[in-house]
Every structure is written in structure tokens, then in C-alpha cells.
N, C-alpha and C. Protein backbone atom coordinates (compact mmCIF):
# COMPACT_ATOMS: atom_id res chain seq x y z
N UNK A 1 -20.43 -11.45 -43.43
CA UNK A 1 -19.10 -12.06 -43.36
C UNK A 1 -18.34 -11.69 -44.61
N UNK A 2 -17.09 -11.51 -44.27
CA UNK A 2 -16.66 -10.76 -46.05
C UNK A 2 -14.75 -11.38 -45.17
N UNK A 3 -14.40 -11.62 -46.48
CA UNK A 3 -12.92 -12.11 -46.27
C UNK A 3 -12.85 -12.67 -47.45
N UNK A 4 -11.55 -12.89 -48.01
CA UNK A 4 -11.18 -13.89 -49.30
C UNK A 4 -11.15 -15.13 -49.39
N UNK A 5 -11.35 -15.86 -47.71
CA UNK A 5 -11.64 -17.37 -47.94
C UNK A 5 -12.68 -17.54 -47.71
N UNK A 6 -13.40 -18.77 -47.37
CA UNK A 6 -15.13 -19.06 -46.75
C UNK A 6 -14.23 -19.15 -45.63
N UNK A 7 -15.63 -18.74 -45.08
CA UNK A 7 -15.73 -18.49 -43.54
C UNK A 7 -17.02 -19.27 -43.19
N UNK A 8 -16.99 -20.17 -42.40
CA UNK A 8 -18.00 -21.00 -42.22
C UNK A 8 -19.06 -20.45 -41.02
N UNK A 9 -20.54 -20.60 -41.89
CA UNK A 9 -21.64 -19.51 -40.52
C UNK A 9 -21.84 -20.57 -39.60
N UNK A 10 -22.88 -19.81 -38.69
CA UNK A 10 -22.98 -20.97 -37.75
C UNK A 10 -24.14 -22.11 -38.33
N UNK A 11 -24.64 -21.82 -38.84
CA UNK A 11 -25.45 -23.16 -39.53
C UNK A 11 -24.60 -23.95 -40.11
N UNK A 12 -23.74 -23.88 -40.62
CA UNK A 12 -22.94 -24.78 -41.41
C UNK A 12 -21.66 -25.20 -40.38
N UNK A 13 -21.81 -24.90 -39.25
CA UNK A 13 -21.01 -25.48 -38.19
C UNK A 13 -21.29 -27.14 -37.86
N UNK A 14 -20.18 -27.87 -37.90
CA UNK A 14 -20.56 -29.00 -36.91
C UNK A 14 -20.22 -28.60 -35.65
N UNK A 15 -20.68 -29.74 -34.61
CA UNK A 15 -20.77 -29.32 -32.92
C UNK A 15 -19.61 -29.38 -32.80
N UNK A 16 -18.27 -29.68 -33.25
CA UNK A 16 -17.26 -28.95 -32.51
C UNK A 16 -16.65 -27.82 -32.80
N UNK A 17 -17.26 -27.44 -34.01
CA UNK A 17 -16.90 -26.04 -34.49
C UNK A 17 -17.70 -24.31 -33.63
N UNK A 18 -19.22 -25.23 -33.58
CA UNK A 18 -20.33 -24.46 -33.05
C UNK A 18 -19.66 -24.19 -31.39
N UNK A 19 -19.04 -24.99 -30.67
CA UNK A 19 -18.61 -25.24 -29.48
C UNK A 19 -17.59 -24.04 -29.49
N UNK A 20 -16.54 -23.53 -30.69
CA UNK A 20 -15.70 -22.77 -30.72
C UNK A 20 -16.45 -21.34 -31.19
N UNK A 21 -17.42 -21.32 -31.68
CA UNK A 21 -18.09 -20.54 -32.16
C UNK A 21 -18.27 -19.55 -30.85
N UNK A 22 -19.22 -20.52 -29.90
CA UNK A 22 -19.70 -20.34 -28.97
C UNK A 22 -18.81 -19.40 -27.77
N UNK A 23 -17.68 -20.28 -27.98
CA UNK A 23 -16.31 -19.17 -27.40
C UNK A 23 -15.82 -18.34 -27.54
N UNK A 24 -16.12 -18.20 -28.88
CA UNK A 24 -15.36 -16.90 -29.79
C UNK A 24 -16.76 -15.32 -29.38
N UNK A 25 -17.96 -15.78 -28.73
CA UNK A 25 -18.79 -15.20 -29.17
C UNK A 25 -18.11 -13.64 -28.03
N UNK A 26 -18.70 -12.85 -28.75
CA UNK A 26 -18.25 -11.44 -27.84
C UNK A 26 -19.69 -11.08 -26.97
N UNK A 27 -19.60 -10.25 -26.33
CA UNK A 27 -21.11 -9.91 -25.67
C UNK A 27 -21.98 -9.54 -26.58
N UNK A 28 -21.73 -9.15 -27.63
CA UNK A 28 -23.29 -8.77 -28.40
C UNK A 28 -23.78 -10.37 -29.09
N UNK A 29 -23.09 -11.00 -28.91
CA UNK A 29 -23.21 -12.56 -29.09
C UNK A 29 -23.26 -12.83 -30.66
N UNK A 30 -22.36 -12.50 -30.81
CA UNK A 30 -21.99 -12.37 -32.47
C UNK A 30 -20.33 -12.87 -32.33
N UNK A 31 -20.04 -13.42 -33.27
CA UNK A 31 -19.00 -13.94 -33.66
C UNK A 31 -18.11 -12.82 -34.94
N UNK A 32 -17.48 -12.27 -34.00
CA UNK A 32 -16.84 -11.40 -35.24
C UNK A 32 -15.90 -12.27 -36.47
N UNK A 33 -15.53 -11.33 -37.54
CA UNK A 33 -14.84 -11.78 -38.67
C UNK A 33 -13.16 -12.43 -38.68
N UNK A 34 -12.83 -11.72 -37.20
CA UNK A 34 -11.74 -12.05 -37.36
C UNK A 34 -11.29 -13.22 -36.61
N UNK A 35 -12.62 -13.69 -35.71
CA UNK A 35 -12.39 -15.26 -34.95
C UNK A 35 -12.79 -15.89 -36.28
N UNK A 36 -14.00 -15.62 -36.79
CA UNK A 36 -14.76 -16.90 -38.05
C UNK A 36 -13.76 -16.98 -38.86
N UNK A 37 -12.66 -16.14 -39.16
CA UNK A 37 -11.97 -16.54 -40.15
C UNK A 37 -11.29 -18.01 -40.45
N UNK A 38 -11.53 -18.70 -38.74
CA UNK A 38 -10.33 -19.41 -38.61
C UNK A 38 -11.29 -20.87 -38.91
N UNK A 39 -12.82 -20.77 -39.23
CA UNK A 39 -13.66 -21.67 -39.04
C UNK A 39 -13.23 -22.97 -39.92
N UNK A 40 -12.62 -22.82 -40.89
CA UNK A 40 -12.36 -24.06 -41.77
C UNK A 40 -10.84 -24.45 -40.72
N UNK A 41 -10.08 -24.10 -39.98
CA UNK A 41 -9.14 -25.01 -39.23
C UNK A 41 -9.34 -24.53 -37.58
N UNK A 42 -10.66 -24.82 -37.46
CA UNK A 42 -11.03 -24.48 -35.51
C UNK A 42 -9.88 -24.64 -34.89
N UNK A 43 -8.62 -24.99 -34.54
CA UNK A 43 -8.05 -25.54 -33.92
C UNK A 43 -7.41 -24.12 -33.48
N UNK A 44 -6.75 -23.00 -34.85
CA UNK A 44 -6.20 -22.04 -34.41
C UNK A 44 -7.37 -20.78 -34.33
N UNK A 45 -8.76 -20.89 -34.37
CA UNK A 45 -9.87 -20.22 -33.28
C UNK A 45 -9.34 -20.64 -32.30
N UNK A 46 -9.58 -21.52 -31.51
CA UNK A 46 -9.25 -22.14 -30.38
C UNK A 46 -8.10 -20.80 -29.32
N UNK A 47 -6.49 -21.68 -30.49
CA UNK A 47 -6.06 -20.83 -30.03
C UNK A 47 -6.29 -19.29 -29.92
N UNK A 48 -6.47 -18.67 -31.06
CA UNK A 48 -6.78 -17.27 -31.15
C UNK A 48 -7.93 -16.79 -30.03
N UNK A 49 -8.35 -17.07 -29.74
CA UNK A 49 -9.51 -16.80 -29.05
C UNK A 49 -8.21 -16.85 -27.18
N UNK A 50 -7.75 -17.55 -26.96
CA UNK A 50 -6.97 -18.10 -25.98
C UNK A 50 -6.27 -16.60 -25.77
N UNK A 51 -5.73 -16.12 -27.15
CA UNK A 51 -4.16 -15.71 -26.96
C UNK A 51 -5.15 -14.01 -26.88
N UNK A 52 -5.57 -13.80 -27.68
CA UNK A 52 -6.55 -12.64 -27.58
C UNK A 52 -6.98 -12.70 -25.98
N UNK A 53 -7.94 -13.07 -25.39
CA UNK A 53 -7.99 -12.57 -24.10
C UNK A 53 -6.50 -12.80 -23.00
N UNK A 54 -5.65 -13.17 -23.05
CA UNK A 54 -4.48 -13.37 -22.22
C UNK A 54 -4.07 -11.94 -22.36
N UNK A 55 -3.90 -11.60 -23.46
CA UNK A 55 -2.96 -10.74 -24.13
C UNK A 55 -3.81 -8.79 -23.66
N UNK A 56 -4.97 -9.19 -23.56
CA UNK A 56 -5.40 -7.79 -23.61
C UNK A 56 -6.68 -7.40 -22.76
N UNK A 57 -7.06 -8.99 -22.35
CA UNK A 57 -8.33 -8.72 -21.97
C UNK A 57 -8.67 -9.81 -20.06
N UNK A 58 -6.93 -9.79 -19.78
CA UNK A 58 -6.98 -10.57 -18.65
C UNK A 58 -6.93 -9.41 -17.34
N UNK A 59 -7.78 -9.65 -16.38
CA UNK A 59 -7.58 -9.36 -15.10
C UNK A 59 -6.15 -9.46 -14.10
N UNK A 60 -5.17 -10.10 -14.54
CA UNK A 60 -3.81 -9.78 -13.88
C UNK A 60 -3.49 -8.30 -14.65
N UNK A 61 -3.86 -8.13 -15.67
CA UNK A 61 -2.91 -7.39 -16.63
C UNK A 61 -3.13 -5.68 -15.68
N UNK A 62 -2.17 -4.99 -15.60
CA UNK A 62 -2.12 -3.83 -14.88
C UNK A 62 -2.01 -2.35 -15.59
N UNK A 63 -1.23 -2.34 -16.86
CA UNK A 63 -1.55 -1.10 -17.50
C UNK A 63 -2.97 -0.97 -17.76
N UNK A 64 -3.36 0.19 -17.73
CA UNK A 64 -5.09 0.82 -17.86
C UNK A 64 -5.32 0.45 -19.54
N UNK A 65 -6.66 0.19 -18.88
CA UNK A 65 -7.48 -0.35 -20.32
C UNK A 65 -7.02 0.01 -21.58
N UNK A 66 -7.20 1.64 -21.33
CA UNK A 66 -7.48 2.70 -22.31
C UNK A 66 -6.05 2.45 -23.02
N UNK A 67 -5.70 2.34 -21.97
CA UNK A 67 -3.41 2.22 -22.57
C UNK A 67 -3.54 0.72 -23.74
N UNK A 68 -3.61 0.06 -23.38
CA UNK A 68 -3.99 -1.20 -24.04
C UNK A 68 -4.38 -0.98 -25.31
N UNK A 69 -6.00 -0.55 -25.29
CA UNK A 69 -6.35 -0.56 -26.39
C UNK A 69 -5.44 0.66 -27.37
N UNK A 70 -4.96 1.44 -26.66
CA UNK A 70 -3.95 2.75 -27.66
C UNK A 70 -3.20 2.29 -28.20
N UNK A 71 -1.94 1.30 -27.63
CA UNK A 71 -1.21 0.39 -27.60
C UNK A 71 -1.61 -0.09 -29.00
N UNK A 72 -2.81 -1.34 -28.93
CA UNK A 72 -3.46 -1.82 -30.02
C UNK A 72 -3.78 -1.23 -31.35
N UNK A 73 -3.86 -0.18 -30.65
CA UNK A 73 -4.88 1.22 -32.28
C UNK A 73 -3.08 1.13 -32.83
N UNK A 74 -2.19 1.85 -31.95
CA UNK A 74 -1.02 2.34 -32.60
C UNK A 74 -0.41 1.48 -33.80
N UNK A 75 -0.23 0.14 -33.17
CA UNK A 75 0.32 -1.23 -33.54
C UNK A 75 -0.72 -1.49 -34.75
N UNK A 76 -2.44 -1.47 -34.88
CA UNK A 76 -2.90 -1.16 -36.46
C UNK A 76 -2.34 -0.16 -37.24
N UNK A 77 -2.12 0.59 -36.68
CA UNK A 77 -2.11 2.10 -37.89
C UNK A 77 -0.86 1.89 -38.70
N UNK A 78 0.27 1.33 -37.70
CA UNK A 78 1.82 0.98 -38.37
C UNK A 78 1.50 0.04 -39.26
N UNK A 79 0.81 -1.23 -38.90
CA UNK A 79 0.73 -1.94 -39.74
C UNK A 79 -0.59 -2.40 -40.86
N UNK A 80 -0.84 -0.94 -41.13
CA UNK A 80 -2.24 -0.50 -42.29
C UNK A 80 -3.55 -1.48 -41.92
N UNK A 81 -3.73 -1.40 -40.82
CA UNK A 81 -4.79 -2.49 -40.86
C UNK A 81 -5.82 -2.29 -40.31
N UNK A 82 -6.76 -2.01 -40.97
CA UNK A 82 -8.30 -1.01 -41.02
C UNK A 82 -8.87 -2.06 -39.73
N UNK A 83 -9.05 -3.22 -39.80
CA UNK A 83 -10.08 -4.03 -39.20
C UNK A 83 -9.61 -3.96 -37.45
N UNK A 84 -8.55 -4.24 -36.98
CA UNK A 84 -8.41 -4.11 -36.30
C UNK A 84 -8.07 -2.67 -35.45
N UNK A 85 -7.92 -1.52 -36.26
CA UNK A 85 -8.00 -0.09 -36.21
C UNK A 85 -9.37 0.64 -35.40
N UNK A 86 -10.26 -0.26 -36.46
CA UNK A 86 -11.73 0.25 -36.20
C UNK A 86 -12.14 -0.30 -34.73
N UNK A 87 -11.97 -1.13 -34.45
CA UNK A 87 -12.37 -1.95 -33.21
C UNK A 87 -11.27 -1.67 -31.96
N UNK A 88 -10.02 -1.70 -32.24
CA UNK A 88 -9.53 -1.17 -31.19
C UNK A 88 -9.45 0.07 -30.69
N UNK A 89 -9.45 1.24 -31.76
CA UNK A 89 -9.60 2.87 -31.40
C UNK A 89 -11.19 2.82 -31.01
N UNK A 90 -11.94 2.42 -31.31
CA UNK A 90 -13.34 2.53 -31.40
C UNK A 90 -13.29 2.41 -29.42
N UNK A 91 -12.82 1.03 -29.10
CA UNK A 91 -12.76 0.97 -27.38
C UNK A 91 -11.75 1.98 -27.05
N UNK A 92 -10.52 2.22 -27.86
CA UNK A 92 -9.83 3.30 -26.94
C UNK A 92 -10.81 4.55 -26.40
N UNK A 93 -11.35 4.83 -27.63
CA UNK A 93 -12.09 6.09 -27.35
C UNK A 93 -13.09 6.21 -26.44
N UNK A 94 -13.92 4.97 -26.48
CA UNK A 94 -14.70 4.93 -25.50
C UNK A 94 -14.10 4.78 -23.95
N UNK A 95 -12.97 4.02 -23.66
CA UNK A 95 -12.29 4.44 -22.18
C UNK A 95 -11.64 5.73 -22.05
N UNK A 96 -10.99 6.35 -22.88
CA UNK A 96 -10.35 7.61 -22.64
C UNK A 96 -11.64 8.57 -22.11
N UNK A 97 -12.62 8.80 -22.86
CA UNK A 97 -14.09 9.29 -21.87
C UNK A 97 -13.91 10.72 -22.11
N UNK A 98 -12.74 10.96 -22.56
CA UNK A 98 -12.90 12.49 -22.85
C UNK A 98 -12.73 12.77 -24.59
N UNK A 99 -13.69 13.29 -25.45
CA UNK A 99 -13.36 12.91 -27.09
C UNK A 99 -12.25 14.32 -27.44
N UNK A 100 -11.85 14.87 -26.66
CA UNK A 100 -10.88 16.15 -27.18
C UNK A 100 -9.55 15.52 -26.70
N UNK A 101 -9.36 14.74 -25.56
CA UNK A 101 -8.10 14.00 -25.50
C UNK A 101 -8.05 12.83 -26.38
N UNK A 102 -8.68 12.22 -26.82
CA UNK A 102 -9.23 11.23 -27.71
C UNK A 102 -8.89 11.87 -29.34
N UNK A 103 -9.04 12.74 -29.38
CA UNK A 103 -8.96 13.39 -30.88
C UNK A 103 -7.73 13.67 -31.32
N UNK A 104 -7.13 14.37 -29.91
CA UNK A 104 -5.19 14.60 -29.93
C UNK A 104 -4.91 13.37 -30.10
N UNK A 105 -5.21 12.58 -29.24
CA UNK A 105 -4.14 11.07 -29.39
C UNK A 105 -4.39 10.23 -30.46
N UNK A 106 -5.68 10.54 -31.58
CA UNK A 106 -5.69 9.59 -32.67
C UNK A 106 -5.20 10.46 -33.87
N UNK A 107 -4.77 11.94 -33.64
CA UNK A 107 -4.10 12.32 -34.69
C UNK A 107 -2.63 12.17 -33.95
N UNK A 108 -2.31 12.23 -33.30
CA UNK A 108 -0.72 11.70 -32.92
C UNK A 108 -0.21 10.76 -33.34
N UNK A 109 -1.15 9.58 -33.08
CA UNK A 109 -0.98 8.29 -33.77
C UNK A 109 -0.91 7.82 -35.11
N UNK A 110 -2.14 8.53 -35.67
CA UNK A 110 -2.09 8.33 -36.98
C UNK A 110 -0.93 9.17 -37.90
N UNK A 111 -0.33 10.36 -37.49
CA UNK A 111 0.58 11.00 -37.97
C UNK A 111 2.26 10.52 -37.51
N UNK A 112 2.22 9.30 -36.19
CA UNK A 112 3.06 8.32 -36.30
C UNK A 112 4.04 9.43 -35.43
N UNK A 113 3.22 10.30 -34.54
CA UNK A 113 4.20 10.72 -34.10
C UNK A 113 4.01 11.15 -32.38
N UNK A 114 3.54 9.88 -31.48
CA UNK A 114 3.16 9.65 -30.13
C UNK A 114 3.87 11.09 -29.12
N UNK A 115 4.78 11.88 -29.84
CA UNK A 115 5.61 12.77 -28.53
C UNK A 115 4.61 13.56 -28.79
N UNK A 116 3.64 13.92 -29.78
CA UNK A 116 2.73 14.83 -29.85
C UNK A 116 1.34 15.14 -28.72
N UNK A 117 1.27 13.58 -27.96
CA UNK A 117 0.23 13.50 -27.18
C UNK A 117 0.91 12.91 -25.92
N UNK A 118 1.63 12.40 -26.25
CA UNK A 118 1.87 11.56 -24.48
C UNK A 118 3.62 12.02 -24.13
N UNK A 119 3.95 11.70 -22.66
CA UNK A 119 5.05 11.22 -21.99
C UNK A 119 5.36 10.62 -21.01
N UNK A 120 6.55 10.79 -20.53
CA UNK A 120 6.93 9.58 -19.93
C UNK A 120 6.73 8.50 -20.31
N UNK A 121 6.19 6.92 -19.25
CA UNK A 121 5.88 5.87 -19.26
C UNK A 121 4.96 5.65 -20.60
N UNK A 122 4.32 6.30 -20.77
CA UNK A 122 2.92 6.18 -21.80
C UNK A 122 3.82 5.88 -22.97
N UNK A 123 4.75 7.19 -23.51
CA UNK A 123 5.56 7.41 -24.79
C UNK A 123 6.06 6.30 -24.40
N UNK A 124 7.08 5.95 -23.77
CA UNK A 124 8.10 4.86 -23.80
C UNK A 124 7.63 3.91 -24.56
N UNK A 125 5.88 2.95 -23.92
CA UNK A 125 5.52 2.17 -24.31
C UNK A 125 5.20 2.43 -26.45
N UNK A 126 4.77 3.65 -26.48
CA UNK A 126 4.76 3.47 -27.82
C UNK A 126 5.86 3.65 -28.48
N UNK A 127 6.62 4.04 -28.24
CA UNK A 127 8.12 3.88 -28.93
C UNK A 127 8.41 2.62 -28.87
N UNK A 128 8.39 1.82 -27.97
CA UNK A 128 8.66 0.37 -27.83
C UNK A 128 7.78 0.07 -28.96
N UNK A 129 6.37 -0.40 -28.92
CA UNK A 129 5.68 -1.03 -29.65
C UNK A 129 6.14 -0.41 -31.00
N UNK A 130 6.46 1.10 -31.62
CA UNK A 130 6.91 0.99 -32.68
C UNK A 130 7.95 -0.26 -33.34
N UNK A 131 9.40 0.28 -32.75
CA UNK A 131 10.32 -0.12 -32.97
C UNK A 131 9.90 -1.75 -32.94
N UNK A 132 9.42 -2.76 -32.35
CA UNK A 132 9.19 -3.65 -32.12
C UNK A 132 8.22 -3.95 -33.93
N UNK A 133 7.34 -3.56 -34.04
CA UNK A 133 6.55 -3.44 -34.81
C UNK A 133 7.21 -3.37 -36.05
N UNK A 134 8.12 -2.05 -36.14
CA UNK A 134 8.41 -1.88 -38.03
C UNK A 134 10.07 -2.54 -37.98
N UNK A 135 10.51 -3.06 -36.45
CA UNK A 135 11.91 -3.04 -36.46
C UNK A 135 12.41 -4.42 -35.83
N UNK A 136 12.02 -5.26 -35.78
CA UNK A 136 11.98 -6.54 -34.42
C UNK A 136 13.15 -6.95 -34.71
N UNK A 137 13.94 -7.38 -35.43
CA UNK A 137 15.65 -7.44 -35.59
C UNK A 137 16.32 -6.57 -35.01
N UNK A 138 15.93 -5.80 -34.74
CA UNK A 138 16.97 -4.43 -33.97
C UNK A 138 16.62 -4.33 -32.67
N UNK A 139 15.97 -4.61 -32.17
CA UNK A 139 15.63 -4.88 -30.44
C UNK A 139 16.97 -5.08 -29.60
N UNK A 140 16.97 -4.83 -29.09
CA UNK A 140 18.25 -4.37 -27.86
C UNK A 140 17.58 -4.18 -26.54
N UNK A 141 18.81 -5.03 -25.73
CA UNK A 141 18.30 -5.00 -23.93
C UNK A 141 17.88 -3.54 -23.82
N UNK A 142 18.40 -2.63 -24.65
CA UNK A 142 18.55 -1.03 -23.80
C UNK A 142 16.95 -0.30 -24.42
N UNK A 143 16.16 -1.12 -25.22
CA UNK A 143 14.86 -0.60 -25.76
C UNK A 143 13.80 -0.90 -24.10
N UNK A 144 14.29 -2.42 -23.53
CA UNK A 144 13.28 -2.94 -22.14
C UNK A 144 14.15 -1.82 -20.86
N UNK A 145 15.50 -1.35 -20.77
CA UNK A 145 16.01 -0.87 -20.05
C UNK A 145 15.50 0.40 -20.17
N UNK A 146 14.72 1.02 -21.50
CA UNK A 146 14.24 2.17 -21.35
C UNK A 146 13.32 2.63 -20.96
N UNK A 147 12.06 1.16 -21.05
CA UNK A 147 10.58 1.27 -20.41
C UNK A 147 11.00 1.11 -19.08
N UNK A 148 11.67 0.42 -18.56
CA UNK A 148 12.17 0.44 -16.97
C UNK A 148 12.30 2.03 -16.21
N UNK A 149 13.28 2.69 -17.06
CA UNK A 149 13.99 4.32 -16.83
C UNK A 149 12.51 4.96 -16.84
N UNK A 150 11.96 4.31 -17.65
CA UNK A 150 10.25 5.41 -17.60
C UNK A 150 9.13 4.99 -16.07
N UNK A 151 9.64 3.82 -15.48
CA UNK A 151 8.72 3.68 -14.31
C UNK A 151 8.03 2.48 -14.44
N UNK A 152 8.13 1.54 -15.49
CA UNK A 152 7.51 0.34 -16.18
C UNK A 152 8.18 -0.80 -14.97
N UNK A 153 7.35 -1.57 -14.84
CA UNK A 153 8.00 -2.84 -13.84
C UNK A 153 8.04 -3.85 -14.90
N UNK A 154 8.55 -4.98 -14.96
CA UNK A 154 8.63 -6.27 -15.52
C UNK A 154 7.51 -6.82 -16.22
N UNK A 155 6.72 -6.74 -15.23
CA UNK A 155 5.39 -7.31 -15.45
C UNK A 155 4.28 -6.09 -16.81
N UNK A 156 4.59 -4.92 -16.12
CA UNK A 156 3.96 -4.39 -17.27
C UNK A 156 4.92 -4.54 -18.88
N UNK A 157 6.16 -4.50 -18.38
CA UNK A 157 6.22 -4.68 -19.53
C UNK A 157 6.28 -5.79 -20.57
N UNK A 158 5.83 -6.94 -20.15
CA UNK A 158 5.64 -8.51 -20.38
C UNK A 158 3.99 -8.19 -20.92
N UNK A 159 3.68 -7.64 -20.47
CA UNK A 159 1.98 -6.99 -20.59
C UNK A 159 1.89 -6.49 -22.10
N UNK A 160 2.97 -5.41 -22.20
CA UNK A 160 2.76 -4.97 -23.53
C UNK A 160 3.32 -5.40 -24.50
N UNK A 161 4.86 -6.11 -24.44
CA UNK A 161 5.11 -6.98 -25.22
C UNK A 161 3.85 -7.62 -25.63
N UNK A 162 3.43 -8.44 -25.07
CA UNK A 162 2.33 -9.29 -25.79
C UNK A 162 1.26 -8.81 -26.25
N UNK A 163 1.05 -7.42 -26.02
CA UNK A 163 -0.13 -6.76 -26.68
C UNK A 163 0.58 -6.29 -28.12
N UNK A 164 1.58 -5.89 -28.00
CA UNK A 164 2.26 -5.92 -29.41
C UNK A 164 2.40 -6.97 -30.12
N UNK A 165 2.73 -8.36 -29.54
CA UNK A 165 3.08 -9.19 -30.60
C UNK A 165 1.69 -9.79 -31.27
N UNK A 166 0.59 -9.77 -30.11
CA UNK A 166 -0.55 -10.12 -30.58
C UNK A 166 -1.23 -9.35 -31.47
N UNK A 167 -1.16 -8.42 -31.62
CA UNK A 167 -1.39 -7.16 -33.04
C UNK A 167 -0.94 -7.45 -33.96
N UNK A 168 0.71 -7.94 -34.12
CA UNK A 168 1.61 -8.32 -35.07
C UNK A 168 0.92 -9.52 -35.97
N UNK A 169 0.52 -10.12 -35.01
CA UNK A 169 0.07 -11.61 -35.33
C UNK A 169 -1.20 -11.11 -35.85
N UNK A 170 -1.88 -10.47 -35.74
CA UNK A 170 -3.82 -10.38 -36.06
C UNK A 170 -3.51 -9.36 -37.55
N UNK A 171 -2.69 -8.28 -37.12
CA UNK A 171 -3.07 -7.70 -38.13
C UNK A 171 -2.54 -8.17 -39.66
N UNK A 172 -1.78 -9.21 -39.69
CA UNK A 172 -1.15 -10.11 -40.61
C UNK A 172 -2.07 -10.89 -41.22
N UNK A 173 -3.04 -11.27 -40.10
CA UNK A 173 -3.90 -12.74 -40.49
C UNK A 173 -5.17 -11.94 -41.40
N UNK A 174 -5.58 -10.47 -40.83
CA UNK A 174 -6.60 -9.84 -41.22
C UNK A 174 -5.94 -9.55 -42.39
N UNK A 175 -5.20 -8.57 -42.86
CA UNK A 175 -4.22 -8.31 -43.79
C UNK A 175 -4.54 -9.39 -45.14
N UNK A 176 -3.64 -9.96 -44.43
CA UNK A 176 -3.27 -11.50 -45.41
C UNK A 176 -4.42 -12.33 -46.14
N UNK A 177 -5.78 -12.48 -45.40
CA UNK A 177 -7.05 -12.82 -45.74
C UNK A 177 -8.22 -11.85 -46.38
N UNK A 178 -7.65 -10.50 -46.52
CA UNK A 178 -9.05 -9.35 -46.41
C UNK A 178 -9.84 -9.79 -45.52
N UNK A 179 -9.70 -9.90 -44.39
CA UNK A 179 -10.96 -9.73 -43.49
C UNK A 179 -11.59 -8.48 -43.07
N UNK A 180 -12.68 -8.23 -43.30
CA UNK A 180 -13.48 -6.53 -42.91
C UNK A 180 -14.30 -6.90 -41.93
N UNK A 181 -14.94 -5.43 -41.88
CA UNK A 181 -16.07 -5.66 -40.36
C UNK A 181 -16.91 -6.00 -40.67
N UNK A 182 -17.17 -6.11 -41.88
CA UNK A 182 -18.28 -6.50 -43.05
C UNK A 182 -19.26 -7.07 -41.93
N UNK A 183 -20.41 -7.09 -41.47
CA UNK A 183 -21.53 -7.83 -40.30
C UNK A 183 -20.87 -8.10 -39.05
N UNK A 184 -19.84 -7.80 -38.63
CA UNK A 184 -19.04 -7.17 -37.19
C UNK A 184 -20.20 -6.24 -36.53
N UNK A 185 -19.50 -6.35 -35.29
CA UNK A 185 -20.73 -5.39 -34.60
C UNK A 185 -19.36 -4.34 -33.92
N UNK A 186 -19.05 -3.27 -34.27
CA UNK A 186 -17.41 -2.85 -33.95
C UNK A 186 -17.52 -1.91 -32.67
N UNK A 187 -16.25 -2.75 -32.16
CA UNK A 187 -15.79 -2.11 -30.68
C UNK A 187 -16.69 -2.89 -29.93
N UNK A 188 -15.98 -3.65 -28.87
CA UNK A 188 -16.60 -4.40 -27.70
C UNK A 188 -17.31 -3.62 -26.87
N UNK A 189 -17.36 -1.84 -26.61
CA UNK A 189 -18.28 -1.53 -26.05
C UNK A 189 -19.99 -0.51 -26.78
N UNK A 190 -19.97 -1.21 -28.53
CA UNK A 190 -20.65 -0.89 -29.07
C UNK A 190 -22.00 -1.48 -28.31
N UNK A 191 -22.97 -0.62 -28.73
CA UNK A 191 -24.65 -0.51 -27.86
C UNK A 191 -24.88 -1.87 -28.54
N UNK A 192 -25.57 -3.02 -28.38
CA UNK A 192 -25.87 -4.02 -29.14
C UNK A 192 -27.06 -3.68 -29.82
């Protein structure tokens, strides 16, 4: 566990903390760094844990996985934030399934410059999540009127809004605390 505040383990849990613990747990049944962070005020685990699967990891949601997690990687890289970088490119890569399209799109990204790997609908969305990201005062009907012009319905794009804002929100909290992967087990489809 590594961060600048205590982070409370699970031995030092009381049962309603252990109860959130328990929720937070991912399939390798480990509690990553960036739910425990919240262990001294469970209440916003709780939430976090809530807003994290709504946001990226729900069964209504209709853009492809792989888009999601790119989405996610992009939205770290803008906003320097290793922890959530590692874990979300880590699953991009593993859904994209091919590592030479995988290799274009994480130097596109990281060089901050998405027309290099994608278009249409795909680009739109990361231009959105930029601008949204380094620019959220400047948002204009004609930024959602543009994911529309690309083939985007409502719903997806309510989809990625919130995969952006939920990045906004994590990579701040990780940021703001030093939280690392420090005993993380990284990427949800890491071998346990």
C-alpha cells in the first residue's frame, strides 16, 4: 500500500469498513490502492466503488470495451497520472488483441495526438474527452453536436461523458494523495 495518507489494511478494518472492503474487492480479490485510499472516510469508497462501475464497467453501456478503456488511458495521460495510466492501458491493450494496433494507438495518445490512429466516431470521442479534460469552461452545444455528426447517439454519448468525468475525478484523487500501484495487482485482466 503506498500513498501519502494511511490507508487502512484489512486487519485494521472494522466490520463496516471490511463490508466496503469486500466491495471494493476486484477479481484477483485484492483491494486496489485507489479504492483503500478512501478507508479512513468509507463513505466515499462506497461511493467510488458505485460511480466506477456505472461509469465504465456497466452492461447497458454500448461503446466497446476497448473504446472505454482508450477513452480512460487518454483522459490519464492528459492528466499525468501514472496510476490510473497503468491499469487502464494495461486493459486497453489487452481488448484491442492486436499489440501492433495497440502500439500505434498508445503512441498517438501519448504524443496527444489521436488523428494519428483513429477516425471518425472513435476521434470525435477523443477530441471530446480532450477538450472536456484540459478545457471544461469552453464546452459548447456544438462539441455534443459534433459526436452526433460522427454517428454517436445520446446514449453513447452520456456513456463517455461519464467515463471522462470519472477519470477527471480519480485522476485528481490519485494525483492529489500519491497513490501508486505499490501491491496493486495492475489491469483487471492481469493473470492472478
Amino acid at each position: 500500500m503506498s500513498a501519502w495518507i494511511k490507508m487502512l489494511s484489512d486487519e485494521e478494518a472494522d466490520a463496516p469498513l471490511r463490508e466496503l472492503l469486500d466491495l471494493a474487492r476486484t477479481p484477483h480479490g485484492t483491494v486496489d490502492n485507489v479504492m483503500r485510499v478512501h478507508s479512513l472516510r468509507p463513505n466515499t469508497m462506497r461511493g467510488h466503488v458505485v460511480l466506477y462501475r456505472a461509469a465504465l464497467h456497466d452492461e447497458a453501456n454500448t461503446l466497446p470495451t476497448w473504446l472505454q478503456e482508450t477513452i480512460s488511458s487518454y483522459v490519464s495521460i492528459l492528466n499525468d497520472c501514472p496510476y490510473s495510466l497503468a491499469n487502464h492501458w494495461a486493459n486497453a491493450r489487452h481488448l484491442i488483441g492486436d499489440d501492433a494496433r495497440a502500439d500505434e494507438i498508445e503512441r498517438a495518445l501519448r504524443a496527444r495526438d489521436p488523428e494519428a490512429a483513429f477516425s471518425g466516431a472513435e476521434l470525435a470521442l477523443l477530441r471530446y474527452a480532450e477538450k472536456l479534460t484540459l478545457h471544461p469552461g469552453e464546452m459548447v452545444e456544438a462539441d455534443v453536436e459534433a459526436l452526433k455528426a460522427a454517428g454517436l447517439d445520446d446514449g453513447e454519448i452520456l456513456e463517455a461523458n461519464q467515463i471522462v468525468c470519472y477519470f477527471n475525478y480519480v485522476n485528481r484523487t490519485l494525483n492529489g494523495l500519491g497513490v501508486t500501484t505499490q501491491g496493486d495487482t495492475v489491469g483487471y485482466y492481469a493473470k492472478k
